[in-house]
Protein backbone atom coordinates (compact mmCIF):
# COMPACT_ATOMS: atom_id res chain seq x y z
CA UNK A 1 8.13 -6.01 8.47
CA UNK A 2 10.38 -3.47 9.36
CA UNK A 3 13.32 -5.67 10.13
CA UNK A 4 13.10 -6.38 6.23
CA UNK A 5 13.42 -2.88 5.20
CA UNK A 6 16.43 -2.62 7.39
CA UNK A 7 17.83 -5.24 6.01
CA UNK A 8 17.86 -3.77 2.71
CA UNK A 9 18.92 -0.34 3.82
CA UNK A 10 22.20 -1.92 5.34
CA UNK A 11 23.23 -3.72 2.69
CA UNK A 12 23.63 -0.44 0.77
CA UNK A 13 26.94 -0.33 1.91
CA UNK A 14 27.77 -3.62 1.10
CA UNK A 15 27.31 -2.67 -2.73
CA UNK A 16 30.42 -0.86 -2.73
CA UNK A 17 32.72 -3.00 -1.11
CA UNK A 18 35.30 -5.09 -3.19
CA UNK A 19 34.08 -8.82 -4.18
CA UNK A 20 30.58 -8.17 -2.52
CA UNK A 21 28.51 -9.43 -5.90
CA UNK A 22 27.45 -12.86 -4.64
CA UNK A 23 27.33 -11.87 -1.14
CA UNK A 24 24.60 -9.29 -1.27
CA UNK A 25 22.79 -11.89 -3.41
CA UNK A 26 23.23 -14.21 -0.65
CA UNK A 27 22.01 -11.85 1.94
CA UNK A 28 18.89 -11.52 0.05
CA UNK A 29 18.31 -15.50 -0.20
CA UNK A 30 18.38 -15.59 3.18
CA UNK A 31 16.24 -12.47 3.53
CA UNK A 32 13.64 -14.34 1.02
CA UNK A 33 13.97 -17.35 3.32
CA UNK A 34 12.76 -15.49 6.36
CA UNK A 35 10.16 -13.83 4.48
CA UNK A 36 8.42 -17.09 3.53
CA UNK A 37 8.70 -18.11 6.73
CA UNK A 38 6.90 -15.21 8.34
CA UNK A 39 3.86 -16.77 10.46
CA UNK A 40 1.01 -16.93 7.89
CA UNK A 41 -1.50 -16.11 10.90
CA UNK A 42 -4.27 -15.03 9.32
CA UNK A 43 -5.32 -13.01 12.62
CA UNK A 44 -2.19 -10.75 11.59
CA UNK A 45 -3.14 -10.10 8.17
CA UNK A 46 -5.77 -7.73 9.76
CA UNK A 47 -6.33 -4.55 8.07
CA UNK A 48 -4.08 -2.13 10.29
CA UNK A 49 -1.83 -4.78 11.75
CA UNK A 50 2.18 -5.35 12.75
CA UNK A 51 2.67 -6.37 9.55
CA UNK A 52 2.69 -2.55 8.28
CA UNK A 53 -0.66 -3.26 6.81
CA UNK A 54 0.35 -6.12 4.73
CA UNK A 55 -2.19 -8.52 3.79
CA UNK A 56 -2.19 -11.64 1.50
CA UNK A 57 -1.97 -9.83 -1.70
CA UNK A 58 0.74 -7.62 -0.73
CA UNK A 59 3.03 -10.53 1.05
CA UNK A 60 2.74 -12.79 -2.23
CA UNK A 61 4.20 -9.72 -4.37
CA UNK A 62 6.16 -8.37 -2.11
CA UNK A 63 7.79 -12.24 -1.91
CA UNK A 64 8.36 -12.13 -5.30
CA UNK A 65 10.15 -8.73 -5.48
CA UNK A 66 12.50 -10.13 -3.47
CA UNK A 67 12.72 -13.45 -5.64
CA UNK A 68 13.51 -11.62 -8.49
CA UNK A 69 15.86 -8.97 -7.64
CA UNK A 70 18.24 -12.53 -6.68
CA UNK A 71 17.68 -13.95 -10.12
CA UNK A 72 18.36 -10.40 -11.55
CA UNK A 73 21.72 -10.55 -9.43
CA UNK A 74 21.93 -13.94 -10.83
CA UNK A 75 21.46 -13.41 -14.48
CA UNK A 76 23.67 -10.51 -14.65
CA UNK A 77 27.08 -12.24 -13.96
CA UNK A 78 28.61 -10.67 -17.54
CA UNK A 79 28.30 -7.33 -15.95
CA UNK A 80 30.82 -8.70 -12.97
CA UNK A 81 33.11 -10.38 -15.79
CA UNK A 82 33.20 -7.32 -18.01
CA UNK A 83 33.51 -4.84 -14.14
CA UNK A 84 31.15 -2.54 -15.74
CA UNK A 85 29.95 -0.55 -13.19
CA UNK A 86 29.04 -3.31 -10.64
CA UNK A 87 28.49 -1.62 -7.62
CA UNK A 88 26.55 1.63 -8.91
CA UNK A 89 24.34 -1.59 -10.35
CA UNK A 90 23.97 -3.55 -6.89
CA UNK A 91 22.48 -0.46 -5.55
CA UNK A 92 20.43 0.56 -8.02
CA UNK A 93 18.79 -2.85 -7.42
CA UNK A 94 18.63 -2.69 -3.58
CA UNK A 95 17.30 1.00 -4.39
CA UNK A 96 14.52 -0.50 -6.30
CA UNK A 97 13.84 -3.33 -4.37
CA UNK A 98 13.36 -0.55 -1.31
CA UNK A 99 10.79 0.95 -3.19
CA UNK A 100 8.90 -1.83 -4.58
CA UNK A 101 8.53 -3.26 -0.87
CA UNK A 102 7.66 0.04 0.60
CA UNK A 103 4.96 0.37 -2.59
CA UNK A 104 3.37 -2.91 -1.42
CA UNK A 105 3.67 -2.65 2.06
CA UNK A 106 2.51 1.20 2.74
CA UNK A 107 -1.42 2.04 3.80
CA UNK A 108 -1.31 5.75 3.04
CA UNK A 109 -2.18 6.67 -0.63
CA UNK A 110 0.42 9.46 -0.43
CA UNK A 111 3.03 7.01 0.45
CA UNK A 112 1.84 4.73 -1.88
CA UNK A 113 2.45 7.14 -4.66
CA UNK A 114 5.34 8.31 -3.81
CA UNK A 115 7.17 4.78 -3.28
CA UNK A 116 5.16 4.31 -6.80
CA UNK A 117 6.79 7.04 -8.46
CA UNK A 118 10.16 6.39 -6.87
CA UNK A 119 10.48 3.29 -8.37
CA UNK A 120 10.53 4.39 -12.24
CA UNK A 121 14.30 6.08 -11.37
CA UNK A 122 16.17 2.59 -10.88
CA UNK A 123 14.52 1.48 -13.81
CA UNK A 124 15.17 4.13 -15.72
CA UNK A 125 18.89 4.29 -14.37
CA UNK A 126 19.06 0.36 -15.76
CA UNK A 127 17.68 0.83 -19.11
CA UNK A 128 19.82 3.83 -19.55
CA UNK A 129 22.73 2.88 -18.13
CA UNK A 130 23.02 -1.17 -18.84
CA UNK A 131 20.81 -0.89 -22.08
CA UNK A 132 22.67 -2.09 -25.20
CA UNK A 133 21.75 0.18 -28.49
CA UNK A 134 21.44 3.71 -28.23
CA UNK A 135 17.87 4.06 -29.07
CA UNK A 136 17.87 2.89 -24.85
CA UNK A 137 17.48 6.92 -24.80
CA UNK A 138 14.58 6.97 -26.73
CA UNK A 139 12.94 4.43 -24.76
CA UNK A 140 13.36 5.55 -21.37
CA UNK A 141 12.10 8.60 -22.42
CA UNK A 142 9.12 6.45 -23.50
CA UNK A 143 8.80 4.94 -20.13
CA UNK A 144 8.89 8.18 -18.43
CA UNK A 145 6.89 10.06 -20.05
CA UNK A 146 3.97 8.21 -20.55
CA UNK A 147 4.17 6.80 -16.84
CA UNK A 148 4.43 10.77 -15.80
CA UNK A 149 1.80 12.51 -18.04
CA UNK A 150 -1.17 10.03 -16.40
CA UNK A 151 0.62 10.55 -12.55
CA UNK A 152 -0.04 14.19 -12.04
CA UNK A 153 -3.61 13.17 -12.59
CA UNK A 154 -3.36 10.51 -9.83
CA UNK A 155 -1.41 12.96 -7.35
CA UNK A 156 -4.66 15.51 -7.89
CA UNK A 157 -7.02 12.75 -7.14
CA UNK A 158 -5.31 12.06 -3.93
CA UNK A 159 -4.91 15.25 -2.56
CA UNK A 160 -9.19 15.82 -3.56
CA UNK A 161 -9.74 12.58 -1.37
CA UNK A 162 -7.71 14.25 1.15
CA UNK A 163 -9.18 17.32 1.66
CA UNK A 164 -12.76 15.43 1.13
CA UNK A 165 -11.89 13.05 3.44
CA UNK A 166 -9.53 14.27 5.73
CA UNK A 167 -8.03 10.72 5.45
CA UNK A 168 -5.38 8.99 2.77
CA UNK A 169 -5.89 6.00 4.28
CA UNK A 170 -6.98 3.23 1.85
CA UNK A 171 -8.53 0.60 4.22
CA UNK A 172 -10.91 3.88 5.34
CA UNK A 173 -12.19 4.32 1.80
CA UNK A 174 -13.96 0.62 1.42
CA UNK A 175 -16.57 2.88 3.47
CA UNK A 176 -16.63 5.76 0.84
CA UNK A 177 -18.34 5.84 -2.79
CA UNK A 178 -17.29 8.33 -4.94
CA UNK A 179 -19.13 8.36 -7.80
CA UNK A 180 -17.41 11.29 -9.82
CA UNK A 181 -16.27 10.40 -13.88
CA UNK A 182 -13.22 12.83 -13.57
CA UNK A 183 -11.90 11.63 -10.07
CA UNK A 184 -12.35 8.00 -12.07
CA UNK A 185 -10.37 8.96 -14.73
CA UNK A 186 -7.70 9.88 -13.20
CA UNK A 187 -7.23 7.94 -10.60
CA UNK A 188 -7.37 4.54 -12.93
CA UNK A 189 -5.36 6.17 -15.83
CA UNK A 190 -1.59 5.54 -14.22
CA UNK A 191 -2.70 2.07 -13.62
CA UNK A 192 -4.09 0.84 -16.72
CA UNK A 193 -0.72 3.18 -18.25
CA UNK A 194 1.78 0.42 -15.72
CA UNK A 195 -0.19 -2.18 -16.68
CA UNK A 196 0.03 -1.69 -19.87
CA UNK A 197 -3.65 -1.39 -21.50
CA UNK A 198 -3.99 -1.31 -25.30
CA UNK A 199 -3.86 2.34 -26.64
CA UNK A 200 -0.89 2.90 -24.41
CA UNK A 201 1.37 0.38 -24.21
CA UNK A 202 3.71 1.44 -26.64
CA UNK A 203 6.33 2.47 -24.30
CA UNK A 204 6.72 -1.66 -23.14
CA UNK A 205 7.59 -2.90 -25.80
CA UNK A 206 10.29 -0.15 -26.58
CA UNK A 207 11.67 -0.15 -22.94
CA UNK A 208 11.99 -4.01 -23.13
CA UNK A 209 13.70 -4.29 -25.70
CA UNK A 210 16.62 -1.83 -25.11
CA UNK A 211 17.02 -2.67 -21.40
CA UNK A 212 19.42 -5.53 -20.00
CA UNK A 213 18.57 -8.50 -19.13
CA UNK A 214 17.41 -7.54 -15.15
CA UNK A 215 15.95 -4.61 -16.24
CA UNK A 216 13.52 -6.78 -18.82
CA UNK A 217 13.15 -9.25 -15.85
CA UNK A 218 11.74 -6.22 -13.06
CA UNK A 219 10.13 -4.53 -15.95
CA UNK A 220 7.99 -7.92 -16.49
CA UNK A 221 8.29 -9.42 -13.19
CA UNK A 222 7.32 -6.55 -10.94
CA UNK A 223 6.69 -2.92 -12.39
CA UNK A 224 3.54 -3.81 -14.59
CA UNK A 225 2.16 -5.64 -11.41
CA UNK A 226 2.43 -2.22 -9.53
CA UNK A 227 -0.43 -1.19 -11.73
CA UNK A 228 -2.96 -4.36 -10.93
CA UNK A 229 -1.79 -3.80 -7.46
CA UNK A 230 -2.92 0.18 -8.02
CA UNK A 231 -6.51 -1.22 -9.39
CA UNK A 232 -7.28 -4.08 -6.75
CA UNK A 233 -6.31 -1.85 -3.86
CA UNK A 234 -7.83 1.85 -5.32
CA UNK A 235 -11.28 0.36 -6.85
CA UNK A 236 -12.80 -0.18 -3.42
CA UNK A 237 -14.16 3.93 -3.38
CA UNK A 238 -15.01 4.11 -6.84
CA UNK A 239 -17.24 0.51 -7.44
CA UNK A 240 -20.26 2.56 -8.15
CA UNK A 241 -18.83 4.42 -10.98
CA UNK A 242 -16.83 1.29 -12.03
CA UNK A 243 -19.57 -0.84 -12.60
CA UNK A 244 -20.39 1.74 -15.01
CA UNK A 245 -17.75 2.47 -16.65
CA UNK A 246 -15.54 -0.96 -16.81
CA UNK A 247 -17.30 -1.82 -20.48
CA UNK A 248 -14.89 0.47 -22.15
CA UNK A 249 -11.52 -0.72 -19.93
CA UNK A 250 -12.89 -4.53 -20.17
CA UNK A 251 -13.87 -4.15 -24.05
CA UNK A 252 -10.59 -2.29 -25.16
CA UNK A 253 -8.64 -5.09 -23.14
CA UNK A 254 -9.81 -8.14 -24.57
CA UNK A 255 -9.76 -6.72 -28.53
CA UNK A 256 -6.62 -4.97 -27.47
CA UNK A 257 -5.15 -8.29 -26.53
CA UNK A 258 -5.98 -10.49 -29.27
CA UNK A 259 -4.61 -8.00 -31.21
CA UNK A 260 -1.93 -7.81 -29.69
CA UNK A 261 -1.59 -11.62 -29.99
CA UNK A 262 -1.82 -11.57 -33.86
CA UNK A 263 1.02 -8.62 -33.59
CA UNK A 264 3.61 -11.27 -31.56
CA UNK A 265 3.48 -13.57 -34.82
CA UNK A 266 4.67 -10.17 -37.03
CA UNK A 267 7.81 -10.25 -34.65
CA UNK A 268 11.22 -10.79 -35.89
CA UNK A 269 12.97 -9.93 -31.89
CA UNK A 270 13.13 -12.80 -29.78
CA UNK A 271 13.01 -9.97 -26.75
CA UNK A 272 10.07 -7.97 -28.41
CA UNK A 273 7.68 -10.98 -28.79
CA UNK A 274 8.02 -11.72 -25.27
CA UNK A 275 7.62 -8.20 -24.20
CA UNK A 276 4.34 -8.44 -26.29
CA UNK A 277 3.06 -11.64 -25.13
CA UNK A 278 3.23 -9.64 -21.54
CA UNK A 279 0.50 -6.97 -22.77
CA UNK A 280 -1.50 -10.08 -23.96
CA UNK A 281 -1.42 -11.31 -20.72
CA UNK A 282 -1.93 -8.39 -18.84
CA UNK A 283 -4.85 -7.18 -21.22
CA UNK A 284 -6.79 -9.97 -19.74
CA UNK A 285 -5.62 -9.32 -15.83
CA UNK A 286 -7.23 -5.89 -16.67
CA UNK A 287 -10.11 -7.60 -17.38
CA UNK A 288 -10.44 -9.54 -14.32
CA UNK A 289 -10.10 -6.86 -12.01
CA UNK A 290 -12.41 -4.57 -13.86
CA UNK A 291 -15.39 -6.96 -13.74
CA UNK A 292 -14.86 -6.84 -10.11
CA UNK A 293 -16.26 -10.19 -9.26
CA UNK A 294 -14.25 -12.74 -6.88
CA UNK A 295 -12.73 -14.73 -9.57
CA UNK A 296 -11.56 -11.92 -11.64
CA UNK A 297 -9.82 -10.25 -8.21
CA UNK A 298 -8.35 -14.28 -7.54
CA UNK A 299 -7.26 -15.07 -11.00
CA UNK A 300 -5.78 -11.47 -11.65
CA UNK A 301 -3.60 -12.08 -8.61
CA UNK A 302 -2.87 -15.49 -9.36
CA UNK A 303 -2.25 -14.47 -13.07
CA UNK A 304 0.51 -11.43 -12.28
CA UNK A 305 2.72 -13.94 -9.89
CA UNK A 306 2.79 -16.55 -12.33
CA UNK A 307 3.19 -14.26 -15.27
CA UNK A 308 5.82 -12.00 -13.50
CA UNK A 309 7.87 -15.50 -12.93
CA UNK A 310 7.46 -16.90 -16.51
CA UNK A 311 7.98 -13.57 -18.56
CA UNK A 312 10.29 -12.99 -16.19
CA UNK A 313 12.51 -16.64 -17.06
CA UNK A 314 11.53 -16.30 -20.78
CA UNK A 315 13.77 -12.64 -21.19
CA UNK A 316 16.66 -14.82 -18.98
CA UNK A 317 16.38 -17.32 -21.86
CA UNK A 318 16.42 -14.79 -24.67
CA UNK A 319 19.68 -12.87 -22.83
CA UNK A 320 21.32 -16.66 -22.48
CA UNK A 321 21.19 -16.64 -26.69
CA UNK A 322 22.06 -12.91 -27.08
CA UNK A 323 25.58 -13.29 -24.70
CA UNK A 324 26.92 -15.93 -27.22
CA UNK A 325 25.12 -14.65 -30.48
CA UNK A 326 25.47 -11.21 -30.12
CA UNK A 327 21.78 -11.15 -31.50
CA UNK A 328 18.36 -11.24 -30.30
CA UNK A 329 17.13 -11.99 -34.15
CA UNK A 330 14.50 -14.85 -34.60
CA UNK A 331 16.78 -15.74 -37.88
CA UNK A 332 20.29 -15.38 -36.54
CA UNK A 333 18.78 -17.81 -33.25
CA UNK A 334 17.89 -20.76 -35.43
CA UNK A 335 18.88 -24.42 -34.51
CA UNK A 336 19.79 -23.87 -31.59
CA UNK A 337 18.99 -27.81 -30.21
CA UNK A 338 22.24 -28.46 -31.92
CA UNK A 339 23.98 -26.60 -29.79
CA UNK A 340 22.44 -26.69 -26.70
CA UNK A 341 20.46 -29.52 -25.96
CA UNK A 342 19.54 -29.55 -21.88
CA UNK A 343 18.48 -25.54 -23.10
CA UNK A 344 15.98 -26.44 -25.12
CA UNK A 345 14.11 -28.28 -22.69
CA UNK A 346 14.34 -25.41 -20.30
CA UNK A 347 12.90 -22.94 -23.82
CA UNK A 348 10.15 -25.90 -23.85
CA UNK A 349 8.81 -25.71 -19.78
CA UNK A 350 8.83 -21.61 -19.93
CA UNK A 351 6.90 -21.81 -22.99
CA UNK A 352 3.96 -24.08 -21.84
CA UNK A 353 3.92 -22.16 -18.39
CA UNK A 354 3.58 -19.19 -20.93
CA UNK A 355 0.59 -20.60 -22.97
CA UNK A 356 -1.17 -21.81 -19.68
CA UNK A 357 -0.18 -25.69 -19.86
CA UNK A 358 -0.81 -27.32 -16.43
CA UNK A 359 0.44 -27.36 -13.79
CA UNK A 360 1.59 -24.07 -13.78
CA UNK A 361 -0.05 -20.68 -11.59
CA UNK A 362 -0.59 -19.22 -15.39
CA UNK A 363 -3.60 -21.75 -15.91
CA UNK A 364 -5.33 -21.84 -12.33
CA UNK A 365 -5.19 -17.32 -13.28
CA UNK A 366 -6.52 -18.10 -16.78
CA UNK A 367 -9.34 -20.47 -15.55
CA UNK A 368 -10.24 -18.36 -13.27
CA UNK A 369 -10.43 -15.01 -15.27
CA UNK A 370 -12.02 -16.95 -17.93
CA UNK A 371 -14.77 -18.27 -15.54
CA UNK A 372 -15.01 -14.01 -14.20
CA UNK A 373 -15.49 -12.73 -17.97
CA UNK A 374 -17.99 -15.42 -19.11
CA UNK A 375 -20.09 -14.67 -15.99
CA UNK A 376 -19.99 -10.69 -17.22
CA UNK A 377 -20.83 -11.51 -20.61
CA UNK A 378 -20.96 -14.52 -23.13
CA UNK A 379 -19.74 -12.85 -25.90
CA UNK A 380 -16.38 -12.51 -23.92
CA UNK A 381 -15.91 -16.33 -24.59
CA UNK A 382 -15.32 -15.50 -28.70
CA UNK A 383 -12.27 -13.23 -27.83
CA UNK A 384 -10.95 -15.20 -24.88
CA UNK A 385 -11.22 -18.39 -27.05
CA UNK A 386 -9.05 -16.67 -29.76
CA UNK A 387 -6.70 -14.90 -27.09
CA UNK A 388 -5.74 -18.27 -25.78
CA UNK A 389 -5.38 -19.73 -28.44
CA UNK A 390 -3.17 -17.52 -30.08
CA UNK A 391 -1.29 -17.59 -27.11
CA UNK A 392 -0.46 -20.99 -27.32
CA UNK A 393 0.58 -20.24 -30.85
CA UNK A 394 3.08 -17.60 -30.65
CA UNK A 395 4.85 -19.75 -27.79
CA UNK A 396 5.03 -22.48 -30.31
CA UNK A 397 6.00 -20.06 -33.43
CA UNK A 398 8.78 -18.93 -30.87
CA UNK A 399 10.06 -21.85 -29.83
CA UNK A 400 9.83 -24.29 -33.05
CA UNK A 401 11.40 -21.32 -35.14
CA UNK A 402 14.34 -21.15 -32.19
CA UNK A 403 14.78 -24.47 -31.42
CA UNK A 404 14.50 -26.15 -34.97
CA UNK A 405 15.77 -25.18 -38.27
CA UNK A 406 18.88 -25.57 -40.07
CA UNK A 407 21.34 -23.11 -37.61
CA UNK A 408 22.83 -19.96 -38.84
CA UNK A 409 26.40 -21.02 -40.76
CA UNK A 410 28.00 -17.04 -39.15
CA UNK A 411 28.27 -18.85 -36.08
CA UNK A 412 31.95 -19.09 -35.11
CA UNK A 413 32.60 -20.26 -31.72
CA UNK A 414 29.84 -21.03 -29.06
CA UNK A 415 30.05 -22.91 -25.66
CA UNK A 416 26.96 -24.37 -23.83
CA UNK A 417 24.89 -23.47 -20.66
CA UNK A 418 26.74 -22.86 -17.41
CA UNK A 419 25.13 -24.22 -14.08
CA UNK A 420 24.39 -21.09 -13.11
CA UNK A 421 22.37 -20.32 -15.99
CA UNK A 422 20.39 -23.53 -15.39
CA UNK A 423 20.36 -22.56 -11.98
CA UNK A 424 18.54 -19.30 -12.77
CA UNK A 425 15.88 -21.04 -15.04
CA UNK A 426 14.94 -23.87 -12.35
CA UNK A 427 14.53 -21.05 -9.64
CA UNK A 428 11.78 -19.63 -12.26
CA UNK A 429 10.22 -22.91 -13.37
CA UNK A 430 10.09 -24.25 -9.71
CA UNK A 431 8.01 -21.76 -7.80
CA UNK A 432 5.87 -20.78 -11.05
CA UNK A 433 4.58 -24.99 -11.13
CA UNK A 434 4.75 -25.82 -7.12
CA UNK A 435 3.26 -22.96 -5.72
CA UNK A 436 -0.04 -24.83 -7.49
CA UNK A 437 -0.01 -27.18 -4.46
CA UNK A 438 -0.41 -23.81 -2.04
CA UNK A 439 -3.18 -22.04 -4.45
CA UNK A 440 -5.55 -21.57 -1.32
CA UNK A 441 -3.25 -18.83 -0.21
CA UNK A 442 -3.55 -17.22 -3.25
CA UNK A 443 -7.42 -17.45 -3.25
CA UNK A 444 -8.33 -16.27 0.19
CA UNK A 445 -6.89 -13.11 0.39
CA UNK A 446 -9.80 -10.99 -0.44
């Protein structure tokens, strides 16, 4: 695993050089390309191993860190065109990348934090920097604060386990129960804050919208899966407690969510109903790993890849729109089968992956975390019945009010996809629908 993280660290310099924008986008294809071929020995994948600790639920998101820091490369090809600040952009996302794969791959809660921490500067650096209104201030101020304000919390909890313990090591603590409300608190807060839960969430929305089109894509791809990631790996010492506690999480979820749901219909930005669609989704994830059954751990994990992939293609589709419109309006985007045909069809397949059609990872996550909550409670079926159904609905609001429609007469001049910008949207679709035929990985790594 290390070779990886020296691969990343040398091709720091390679963001500065002249005409290096593809090639460091390159470099990481083939970087993804060894990754997936890594020997999937499950006699590896033991808990203190060569790997630097990385099991099966750190390799799948670590794989798709990787996976979309090239499609953020890839989507960003105006920022090459216009020269605006390229290479102070290429290494904020090999920065990030660093950190996300040292998040996922590190043992040591310390570490863990700090990599966890570490990654909220790139992001912040893209909003700010790339974002396109000025209110981009406003809402990476958002993102910091409320990500901060629940952190010191976590940072206290780890240093009590520490001097309890004498160890920081998480594989040590499936041994421990610690069965205090306050260390509970705030050890779960800065997750269910990343993840976003209902009640604090409002920075997601906010950041999404202001931020370019990669930093929407790690924002939904990656940095609300650090927070599941936080929960599956930190629950294992505090079960007893959990088990008492996880009505309130698993209650203010699910309303949160539907919610939430009827909220995405209110929505007038093409970029803010996706970026609420992802706290949907994520409301039930939360849900799934609270119960802390086998199917809600499976379809959780299964649920944040395919999510991170689809949300992830959805804000490339809204940024295709907003280059040539100038506009991320749900009025100002009307018609737009007129003018680009082959488009809509991609608009279509990211849609049903987002409403759970078959075949794709979003469905095999929602069966199972639907199978995890009815086994908790019954009356969990009246609120996942209306979640998922209103999630099919605001994918077809979005898309029929896009798509359809008599097309806005400002429109002066307009040209059709590019191949790279079909390109882009087949490297989502693809993995999000075929990795189906591999789920097994995905449900054995407990």
């Amino acid at each position: 695993m290390m070779k990886f993280l020296m691969m990343m660290m040398f091709l720091i310099p390679f963001c500065f050089m002249k005409n290096m924008f593809w090639m460091v986008q390159m470099v990481l294809f083939f970087m993804m390309f060894l990754f997936m071929n890594i020997m999937m020995d499950y006699n590896l994948f033991c808990n203190l191993s060569y790997m630097m600790s990385c099991d099966i639920l750190s390799y799948g998101l670590i794989m798709l860190s990787i996976w979309i820091s090239i499609l953020m490369i890839m989507a960003s090809e105006n920022l090459l065109k216009l020269n605006f600040f390229t290479n102070f952009f290429l290494f904020n996302i090999i920065f990030l990348l660093i950190m996300l794969y040292l998040t996922f791959s590190v043992m040591n809660m310390f570490m863990f934090y700090l990599f966890f921490e570490g990654s909220l500067i790139p992001t912040l650096m893209l909003i700010v920097g790339w974002g396109y209104q000025p209110e981009r201030i406003k809402a990476g101020m958002y993102l910091l604060f409320y990500t901060l304000f629940v952190s010191l919390p976590l940072l206290m909890g780890i240093f009590y386990i520490f001097n309890e313990l004498n160890s920081m090591t998480i594989y040590f603590l499936k041994f421990i129960n610690m069965n205090f409300y306050l260390l509970y608190f705030s050890m779960i807060m800065a997750f269910l804050v990343k993840m976003p839960m209902y009640f604090v969430h409002l920075w997601l929305p906010k950041a999404h919208v202001e931020a370019p089109v990669s930093g929407s894509m790690i924002l939904a791809g990656i940095m609300l899966k650090l927070g599941g990631y936080g929960l599956l790996r930190l629950l294992i010492f505090l079960q007893e407690i959990n088990l008492k506690l996880n009505y309130f999480s698993i209650v203010i979820s699910l309303i949160g969510g539907f919610y939430i749901s009827l909220k995405c219909f209110c929505q007038v930005d093409i970029k803010s109903l996706i970026a609420y669609s992802s706290v949907a989704h994520m409301s039930m994830v939360i849900s799934g790993i609270m119960i802390m059954n086998y199917w809600g751990f499976m379809g959780s994990y299964i649920m944040m890849i395919g999510h991170g992939l689809c949300s992830s293609g959805m804000f490339c589709l809204a940024n295709i729109s907003y280059e040539r419109l100038h506009s991320r309006s749900l009025y100002i985007n009307k018609g737009m089968m007129n003018f680009m045909p082959s488009m809509s069809l991609w608009w279509f397949l990211l849609m049903s992956s987002n409403m759970a059609a078959p075949p794709s990872l979003n469905l095999m996550g929602e069966i199972s975390l639907i199978n995890s909550l009815m086994s908790w409670s019954w009356m969990s079926m009246i609120i996942l019945m209306l979640v998922s159904f209103f999630s099919a609905g605001y994918s077809l609001y979005l898309y029929s009010y896009i798509q359809h429609g008599k097309y806005y007469s400002g429109i002066y001049s307009y040209y059709t996809g590019v191949s790279r910008e079909y390109l882009l949207l087949f490297l989502h679709w693809f993995p999000l629908n075929f990795m189906v035929v591999k789920i097994d990985y995905s449900m054995i790594w407990f």
